[in-house]
PDB file of N, CA and C in Angstrom:
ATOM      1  N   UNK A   1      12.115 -24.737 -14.717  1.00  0.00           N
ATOM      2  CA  UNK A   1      11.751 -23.353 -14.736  1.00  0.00           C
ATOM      3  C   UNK A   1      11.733 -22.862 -13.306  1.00  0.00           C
ATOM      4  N   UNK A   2      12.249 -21.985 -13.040  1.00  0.00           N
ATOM      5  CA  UNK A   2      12.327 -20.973 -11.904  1.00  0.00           C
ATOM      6  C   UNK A   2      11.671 -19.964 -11.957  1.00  0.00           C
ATOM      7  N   UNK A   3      10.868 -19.102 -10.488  1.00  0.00           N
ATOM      8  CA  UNK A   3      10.323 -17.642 -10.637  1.00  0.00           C
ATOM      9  C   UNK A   3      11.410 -17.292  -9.629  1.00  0.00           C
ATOM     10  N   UNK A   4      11.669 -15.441 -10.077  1.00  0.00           N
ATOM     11  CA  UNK A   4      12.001 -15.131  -8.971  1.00  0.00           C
ATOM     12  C   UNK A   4      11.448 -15.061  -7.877  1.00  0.00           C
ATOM     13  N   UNK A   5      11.980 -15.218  -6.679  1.00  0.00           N
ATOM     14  CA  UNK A   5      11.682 -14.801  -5.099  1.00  0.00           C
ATOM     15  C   UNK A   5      11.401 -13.777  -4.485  1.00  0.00           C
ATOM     16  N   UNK A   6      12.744 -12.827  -4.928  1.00  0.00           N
ATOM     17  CA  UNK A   6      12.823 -11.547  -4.189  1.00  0.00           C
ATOM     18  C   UNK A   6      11.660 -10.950  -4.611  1.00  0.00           C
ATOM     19  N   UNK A   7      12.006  -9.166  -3.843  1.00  0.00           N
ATOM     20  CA  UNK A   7      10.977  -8.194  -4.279  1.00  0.00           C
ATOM     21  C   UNK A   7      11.036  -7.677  -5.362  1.00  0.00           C
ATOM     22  N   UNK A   8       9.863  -7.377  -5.871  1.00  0.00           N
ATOM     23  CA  UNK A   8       9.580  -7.064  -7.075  1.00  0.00           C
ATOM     24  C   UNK A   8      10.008  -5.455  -7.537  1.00  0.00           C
ATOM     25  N   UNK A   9       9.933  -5.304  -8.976  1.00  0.00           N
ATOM     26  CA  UNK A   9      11.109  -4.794  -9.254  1.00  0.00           C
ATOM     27  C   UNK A   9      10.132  -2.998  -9.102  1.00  0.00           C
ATOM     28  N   UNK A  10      10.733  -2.096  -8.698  1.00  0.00           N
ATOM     29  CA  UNK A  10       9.937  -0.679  -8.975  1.00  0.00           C
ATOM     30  C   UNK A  10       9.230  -0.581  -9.878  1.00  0.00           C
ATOM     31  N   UNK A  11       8.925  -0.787 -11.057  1.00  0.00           N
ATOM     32  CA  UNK A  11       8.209  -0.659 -12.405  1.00  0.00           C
ATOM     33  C   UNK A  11       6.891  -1.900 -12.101  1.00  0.00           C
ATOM     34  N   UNK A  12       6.753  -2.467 -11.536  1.00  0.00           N
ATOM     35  CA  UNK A  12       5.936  -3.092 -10.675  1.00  0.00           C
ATOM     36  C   UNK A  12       4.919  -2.304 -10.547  1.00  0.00           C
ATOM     37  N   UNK A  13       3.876  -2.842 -10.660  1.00  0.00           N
ATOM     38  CA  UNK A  13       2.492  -1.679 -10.219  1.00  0.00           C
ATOM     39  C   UNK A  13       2.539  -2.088  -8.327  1.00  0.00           C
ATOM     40  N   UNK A  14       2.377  -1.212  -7.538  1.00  0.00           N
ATOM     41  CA  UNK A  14       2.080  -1.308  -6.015  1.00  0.00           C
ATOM     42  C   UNK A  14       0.959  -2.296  -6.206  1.00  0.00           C
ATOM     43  N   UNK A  15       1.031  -2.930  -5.018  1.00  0.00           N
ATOM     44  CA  UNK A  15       0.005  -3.372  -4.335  1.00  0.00           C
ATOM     45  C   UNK A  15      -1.244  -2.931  -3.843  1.00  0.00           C
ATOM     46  N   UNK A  16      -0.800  -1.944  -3.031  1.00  0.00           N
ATOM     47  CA  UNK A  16      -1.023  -0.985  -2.306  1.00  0.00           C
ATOM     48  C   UNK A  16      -1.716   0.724  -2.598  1.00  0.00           C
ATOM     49  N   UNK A  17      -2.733   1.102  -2.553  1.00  0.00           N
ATOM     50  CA  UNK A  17      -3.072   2.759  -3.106  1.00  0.00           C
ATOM     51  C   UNK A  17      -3.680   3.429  -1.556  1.00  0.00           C
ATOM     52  N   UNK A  18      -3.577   4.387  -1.183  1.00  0.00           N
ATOM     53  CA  UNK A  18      -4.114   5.158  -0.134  1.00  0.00           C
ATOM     54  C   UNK A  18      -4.945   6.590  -1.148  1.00  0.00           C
ATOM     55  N   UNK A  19      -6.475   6.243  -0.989  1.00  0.00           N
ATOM     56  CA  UNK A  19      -6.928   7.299  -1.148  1.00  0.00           C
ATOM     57  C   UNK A  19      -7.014   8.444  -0.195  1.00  0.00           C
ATOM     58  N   UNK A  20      -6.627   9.414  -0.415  1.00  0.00           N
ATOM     59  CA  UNK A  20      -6.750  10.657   0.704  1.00  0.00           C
ATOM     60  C   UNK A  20      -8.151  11.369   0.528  1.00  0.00           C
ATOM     61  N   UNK A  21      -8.750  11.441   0.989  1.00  0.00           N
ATOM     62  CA  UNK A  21     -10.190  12.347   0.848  1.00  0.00           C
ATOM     63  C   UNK A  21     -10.309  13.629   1.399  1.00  0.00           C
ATOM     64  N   UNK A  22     -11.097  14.557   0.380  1.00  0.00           N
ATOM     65  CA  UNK A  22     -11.413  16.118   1.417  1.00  0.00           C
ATOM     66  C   UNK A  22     -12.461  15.759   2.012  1.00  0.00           C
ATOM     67  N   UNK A  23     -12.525  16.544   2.461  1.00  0.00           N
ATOM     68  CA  UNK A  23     -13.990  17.493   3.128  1.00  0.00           C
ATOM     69  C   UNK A  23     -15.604  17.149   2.778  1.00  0.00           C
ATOM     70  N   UNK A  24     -15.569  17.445   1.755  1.00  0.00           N
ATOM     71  CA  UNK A  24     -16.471  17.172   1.033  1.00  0.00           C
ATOM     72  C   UNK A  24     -16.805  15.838   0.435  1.00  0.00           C
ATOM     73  N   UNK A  25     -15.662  14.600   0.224  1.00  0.00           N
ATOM     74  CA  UNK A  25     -15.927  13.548   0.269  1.00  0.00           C
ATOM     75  C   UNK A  25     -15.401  13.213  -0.847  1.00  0.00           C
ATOM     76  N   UNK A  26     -14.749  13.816  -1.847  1.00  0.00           N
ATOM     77  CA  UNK A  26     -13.994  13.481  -3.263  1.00  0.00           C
ATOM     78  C   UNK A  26     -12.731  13.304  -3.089  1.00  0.00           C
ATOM     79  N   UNK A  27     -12.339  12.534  -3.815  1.00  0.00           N
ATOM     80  CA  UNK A  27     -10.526  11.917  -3.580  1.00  0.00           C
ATOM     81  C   UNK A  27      -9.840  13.127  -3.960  1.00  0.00           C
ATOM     82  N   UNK A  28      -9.168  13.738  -2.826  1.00  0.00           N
ATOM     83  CA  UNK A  28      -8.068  14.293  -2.975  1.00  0.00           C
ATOM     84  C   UNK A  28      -6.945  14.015  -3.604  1.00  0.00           C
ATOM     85  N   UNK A  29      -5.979  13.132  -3.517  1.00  0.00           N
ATOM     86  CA  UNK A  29      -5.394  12.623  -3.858  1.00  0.00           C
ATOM     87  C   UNK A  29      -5.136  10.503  -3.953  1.00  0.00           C
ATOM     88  N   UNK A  30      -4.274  10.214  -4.866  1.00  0.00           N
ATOM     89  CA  UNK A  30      -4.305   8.791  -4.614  1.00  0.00           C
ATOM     90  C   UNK A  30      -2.525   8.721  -4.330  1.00  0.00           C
ATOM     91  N   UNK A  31      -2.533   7.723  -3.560  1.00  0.00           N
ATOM     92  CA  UNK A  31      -0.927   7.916  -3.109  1.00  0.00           C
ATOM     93  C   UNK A  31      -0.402   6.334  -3.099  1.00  0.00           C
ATOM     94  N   UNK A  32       0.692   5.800  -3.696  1.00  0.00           N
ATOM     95  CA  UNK A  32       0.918   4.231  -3.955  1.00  0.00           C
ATOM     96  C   UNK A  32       1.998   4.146  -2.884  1.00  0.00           C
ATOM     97  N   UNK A  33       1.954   3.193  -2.222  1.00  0.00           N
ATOM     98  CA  UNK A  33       2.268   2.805  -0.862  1.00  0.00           C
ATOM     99  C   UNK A  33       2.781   1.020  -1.092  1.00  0.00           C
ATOM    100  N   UNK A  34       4.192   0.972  -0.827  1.00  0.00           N
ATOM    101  CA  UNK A  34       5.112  -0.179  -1.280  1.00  0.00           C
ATOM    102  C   UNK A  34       5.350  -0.947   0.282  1.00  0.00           C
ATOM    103  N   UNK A  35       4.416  -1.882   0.234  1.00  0.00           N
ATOM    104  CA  UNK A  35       4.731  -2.544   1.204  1.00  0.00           C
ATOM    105  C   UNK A  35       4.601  -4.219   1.336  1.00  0.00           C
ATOM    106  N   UNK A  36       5.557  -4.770   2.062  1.00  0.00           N
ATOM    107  CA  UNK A  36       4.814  -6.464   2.213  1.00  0.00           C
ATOM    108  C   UNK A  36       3.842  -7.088   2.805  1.00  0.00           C
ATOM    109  N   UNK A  37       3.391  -6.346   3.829  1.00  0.00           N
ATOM    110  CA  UNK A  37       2.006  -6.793   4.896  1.00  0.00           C
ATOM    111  C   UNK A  37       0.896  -5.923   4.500  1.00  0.00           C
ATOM    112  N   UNK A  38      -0.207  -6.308   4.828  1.00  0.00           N
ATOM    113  CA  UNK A  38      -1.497  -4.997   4.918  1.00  0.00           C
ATOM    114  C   UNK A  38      -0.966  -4.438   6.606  1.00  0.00           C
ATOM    115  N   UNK A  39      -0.507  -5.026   7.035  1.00  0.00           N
ATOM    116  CA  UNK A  39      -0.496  -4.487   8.003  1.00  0.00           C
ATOM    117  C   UNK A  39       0.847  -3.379   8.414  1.00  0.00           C
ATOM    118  N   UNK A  40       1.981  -3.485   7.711  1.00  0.00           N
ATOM    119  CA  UNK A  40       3.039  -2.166   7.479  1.00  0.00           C
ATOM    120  C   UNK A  40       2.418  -1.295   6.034  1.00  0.00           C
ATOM    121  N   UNK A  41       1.163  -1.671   5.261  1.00  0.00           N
ATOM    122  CA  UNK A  41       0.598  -0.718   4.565  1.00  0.00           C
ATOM    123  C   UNK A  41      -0.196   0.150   5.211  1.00  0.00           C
ATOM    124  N   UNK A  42      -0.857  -0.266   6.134  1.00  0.00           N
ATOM    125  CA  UNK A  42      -1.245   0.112   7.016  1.00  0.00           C
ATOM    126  C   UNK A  42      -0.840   1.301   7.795  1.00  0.00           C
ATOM    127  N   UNK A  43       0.157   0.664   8.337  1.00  0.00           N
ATOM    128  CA  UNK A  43       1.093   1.533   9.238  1.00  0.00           C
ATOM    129  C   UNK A  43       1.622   3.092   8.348  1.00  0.00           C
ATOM    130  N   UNK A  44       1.601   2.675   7.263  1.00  0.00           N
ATOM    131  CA  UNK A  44       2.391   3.961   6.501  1.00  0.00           C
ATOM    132  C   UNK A  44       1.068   5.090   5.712  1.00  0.00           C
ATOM    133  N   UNK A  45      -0.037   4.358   5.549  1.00  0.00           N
ATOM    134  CA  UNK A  45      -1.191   5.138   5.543  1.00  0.00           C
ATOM    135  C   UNK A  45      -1.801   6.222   6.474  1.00  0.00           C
ATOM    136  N   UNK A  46      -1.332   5.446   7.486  1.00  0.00           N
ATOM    137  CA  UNK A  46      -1.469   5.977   8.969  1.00  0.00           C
ATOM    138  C   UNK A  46      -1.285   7.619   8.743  1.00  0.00           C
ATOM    139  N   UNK A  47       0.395   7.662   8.261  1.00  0.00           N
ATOM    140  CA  UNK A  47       0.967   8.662   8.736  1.00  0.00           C
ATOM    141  C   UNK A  47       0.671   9.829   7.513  1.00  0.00           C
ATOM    142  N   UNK A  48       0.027   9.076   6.133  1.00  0.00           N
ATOM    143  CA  UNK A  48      -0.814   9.809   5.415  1.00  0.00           C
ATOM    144  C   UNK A  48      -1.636  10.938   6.255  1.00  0.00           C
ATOM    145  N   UNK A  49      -2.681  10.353   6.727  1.00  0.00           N
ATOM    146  CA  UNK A  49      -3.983  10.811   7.025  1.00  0.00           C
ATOM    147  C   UNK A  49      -4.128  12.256   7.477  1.00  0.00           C
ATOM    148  N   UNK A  50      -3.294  12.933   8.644  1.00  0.00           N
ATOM    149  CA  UNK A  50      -3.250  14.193   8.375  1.00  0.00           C
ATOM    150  C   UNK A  50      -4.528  14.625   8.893  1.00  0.00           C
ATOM    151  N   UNK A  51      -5.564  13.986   9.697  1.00  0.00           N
ATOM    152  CA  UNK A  51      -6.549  14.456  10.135  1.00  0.00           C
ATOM    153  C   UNK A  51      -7.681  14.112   8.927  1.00  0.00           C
ATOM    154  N   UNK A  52      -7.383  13.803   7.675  1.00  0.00           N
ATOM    155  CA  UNK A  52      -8.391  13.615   7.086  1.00  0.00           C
ATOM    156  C   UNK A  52      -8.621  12.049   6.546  1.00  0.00           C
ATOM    157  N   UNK A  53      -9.569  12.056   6.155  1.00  0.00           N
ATOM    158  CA  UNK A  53     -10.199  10.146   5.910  1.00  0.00           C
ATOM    159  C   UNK A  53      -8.831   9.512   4.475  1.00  0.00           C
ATOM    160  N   UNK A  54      -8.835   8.354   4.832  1.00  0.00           N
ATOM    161  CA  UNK A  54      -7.759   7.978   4.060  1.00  0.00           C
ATOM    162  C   UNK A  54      -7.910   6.640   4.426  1.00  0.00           C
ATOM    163  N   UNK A  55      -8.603   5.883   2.724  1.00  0.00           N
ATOM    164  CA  UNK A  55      -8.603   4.410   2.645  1.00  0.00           C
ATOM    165  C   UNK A  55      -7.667   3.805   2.003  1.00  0.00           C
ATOM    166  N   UNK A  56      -7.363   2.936   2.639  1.00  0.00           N
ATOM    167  CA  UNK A  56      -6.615   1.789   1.769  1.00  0.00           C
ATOM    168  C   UNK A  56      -6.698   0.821   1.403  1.00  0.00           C
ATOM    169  N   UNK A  57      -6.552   0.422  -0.193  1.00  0.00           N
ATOM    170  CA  UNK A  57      -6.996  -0.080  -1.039  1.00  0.00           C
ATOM    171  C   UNK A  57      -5.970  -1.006  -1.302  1.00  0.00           C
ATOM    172  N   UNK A  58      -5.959  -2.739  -2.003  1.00  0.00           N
ATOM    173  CA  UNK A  58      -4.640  -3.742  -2.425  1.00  0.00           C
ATOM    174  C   UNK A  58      -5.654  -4.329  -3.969  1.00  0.00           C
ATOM    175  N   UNK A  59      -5.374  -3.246  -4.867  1.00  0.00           N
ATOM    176  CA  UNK A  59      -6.283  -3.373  -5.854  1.00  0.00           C
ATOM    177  C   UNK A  59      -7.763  -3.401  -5.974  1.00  0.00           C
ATOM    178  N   UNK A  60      -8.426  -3.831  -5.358  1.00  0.00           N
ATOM    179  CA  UNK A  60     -10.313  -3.817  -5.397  1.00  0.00           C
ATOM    180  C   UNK A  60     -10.294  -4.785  -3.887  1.00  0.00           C
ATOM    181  N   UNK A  61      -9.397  -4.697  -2.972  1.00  0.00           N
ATOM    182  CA  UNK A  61     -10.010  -5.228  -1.959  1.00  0.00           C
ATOM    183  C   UNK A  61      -9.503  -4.389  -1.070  1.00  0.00           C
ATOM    184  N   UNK A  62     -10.541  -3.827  -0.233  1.00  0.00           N
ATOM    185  CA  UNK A  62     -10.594  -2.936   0.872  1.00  0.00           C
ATOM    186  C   UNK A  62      -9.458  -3.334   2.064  1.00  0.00           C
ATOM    187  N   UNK A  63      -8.335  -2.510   2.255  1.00  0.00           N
ATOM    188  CA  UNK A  63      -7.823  -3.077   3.524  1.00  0.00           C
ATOM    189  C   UNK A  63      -7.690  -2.834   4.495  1.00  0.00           C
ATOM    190  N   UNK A  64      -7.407  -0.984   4.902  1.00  0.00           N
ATOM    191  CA  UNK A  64      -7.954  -0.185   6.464  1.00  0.00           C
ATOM    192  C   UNK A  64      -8.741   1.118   6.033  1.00  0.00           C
ATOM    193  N   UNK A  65      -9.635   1.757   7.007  1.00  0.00           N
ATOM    194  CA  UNK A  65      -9.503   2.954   7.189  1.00  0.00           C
ATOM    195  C   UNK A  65      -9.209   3.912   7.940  1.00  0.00           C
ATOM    196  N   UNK A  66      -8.337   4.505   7.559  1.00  0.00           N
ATOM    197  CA  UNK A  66      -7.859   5.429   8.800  1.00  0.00           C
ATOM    198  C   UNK A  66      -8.391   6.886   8.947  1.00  0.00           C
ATOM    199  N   UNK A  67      -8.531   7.697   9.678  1.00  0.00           N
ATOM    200  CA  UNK A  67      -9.069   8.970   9.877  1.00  0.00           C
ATOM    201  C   UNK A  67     -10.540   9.075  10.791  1.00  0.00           C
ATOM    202  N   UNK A  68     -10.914  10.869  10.442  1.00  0.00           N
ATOM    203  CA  UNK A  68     -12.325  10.505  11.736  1.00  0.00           C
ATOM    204  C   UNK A  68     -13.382   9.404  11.592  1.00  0.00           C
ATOM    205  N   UNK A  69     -13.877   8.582  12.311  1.00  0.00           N
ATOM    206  CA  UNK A  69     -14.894   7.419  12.210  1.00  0.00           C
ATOM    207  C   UNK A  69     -16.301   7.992  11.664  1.00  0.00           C
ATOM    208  N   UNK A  70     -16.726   9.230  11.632  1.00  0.00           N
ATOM    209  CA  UNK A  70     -17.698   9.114  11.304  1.00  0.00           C
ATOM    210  C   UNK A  70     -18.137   9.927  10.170  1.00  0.00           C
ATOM    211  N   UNK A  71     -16.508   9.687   9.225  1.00  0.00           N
ATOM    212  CA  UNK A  71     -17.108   9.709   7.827  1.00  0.00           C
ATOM    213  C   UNK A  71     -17.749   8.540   7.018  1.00  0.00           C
ATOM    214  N   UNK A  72     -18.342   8.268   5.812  1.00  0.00           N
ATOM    215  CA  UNK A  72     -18.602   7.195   5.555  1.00  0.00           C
ATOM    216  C   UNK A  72     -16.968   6.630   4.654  1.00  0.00           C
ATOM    217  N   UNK A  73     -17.681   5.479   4.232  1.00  0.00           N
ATOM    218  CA  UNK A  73     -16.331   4.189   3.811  1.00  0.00           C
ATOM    219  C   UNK A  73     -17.049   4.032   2.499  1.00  0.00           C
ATOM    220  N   UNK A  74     -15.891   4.219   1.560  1.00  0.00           N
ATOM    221  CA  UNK A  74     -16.287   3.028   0.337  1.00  0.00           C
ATOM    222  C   UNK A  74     -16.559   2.071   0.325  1.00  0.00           C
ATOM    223  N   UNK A  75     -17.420   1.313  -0.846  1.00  0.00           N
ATOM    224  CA  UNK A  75     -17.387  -0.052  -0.708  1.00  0.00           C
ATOM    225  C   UNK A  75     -16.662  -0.838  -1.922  1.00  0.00           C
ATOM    226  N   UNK A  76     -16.134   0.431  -2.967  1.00  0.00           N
ATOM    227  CA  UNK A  76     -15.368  -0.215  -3.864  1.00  0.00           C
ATOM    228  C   UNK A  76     -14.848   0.832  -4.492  1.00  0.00           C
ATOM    229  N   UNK A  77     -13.997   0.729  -5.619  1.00  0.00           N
ATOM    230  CA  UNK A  77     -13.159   1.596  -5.942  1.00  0.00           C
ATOM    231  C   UNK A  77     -12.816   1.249  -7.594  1.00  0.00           C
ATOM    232  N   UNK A  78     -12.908   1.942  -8.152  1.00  0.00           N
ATOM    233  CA  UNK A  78     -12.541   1.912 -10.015  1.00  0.00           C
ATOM    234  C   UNK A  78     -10.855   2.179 -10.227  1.00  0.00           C
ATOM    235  N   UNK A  79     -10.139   1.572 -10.734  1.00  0.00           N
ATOM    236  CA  UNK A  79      -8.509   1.989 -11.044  1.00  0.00           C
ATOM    237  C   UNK A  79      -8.620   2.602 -12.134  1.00  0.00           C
ATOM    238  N   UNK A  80      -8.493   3.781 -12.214  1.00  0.00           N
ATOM    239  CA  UNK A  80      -8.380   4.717 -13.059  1.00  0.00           C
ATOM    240  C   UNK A  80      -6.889   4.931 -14.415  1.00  0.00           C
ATOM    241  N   UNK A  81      -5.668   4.809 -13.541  1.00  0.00           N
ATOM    242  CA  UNK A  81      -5.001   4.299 -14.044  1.00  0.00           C
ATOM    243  C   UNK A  81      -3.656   4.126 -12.928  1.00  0.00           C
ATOM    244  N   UNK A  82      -2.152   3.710 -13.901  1.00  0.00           N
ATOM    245  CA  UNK A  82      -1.342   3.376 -12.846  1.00  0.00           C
ATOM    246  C   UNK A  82      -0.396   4.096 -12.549  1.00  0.00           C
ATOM    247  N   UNK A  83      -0.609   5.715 -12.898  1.00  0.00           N
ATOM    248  CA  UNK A  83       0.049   6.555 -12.267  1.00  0.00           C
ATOM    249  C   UNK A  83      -0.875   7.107 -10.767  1.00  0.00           C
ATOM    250  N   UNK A  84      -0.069   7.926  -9.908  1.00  0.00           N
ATOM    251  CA  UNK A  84      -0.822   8.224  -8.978  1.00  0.00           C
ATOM    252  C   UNK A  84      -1.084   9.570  -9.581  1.00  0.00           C
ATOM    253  N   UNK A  85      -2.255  10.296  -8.280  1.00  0.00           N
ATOM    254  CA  UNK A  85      -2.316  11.708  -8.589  1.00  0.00           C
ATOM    255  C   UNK A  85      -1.743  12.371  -8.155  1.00  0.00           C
ATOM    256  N   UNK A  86      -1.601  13.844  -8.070  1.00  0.00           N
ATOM    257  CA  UNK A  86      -1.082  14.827  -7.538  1.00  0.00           C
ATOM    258  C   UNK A  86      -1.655  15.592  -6.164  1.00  0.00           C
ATOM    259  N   UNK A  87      -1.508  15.694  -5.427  1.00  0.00           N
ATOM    260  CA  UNK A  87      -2.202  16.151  -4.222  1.00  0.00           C
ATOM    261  C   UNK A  87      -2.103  17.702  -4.424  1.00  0.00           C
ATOM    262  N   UNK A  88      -2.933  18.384  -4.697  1.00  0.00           N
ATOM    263  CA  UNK A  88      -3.192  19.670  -4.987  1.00  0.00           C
ATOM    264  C   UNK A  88      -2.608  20.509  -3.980  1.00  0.00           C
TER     265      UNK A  88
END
């Protein structure tokens, strides 16, 4: 028996979710982010952020946060489901 190697196929659930947050502290949007490292998930969250707080998530384990420092941080996160949302 063999598994495949390569990357996994689009219909694949991400790894990867970037919550975007307002103002006020409620998820703006959720955005799925296809990457092989936390650390090029990372990188592409980055360019999310937009001035506002934006965590990233690899299913229920916390992996950066990016935006101003002195908002607060989750400490966990519910999967709602496996589409993303819509950014209003």
């Amino acid at each position: 028996m063999s598994f495949p190697t390569g990357r996994r196929s689009s219909c694949a659930i991400s790894p990867y979710r970037a919550y975007r947050f307002a103002p006020d502290g409620s998820v703006r949007s959720t955005i799925l982010i296809e990457a092989d490292t936390d650390a090029e998930a990372a990188e592409r969250a980055l360019h999310l952020s937009d001035g506002e707080r934006v965590e990233l998530w690899s299913r229920a384990r916390f992996v950066a946060h990016v935006g101003p420092p002195d908002t607060p941080i989750a400490t966990s996160v519910r999967l709602l489901g496996d589409e993303p949302t819509i950014d209003p």
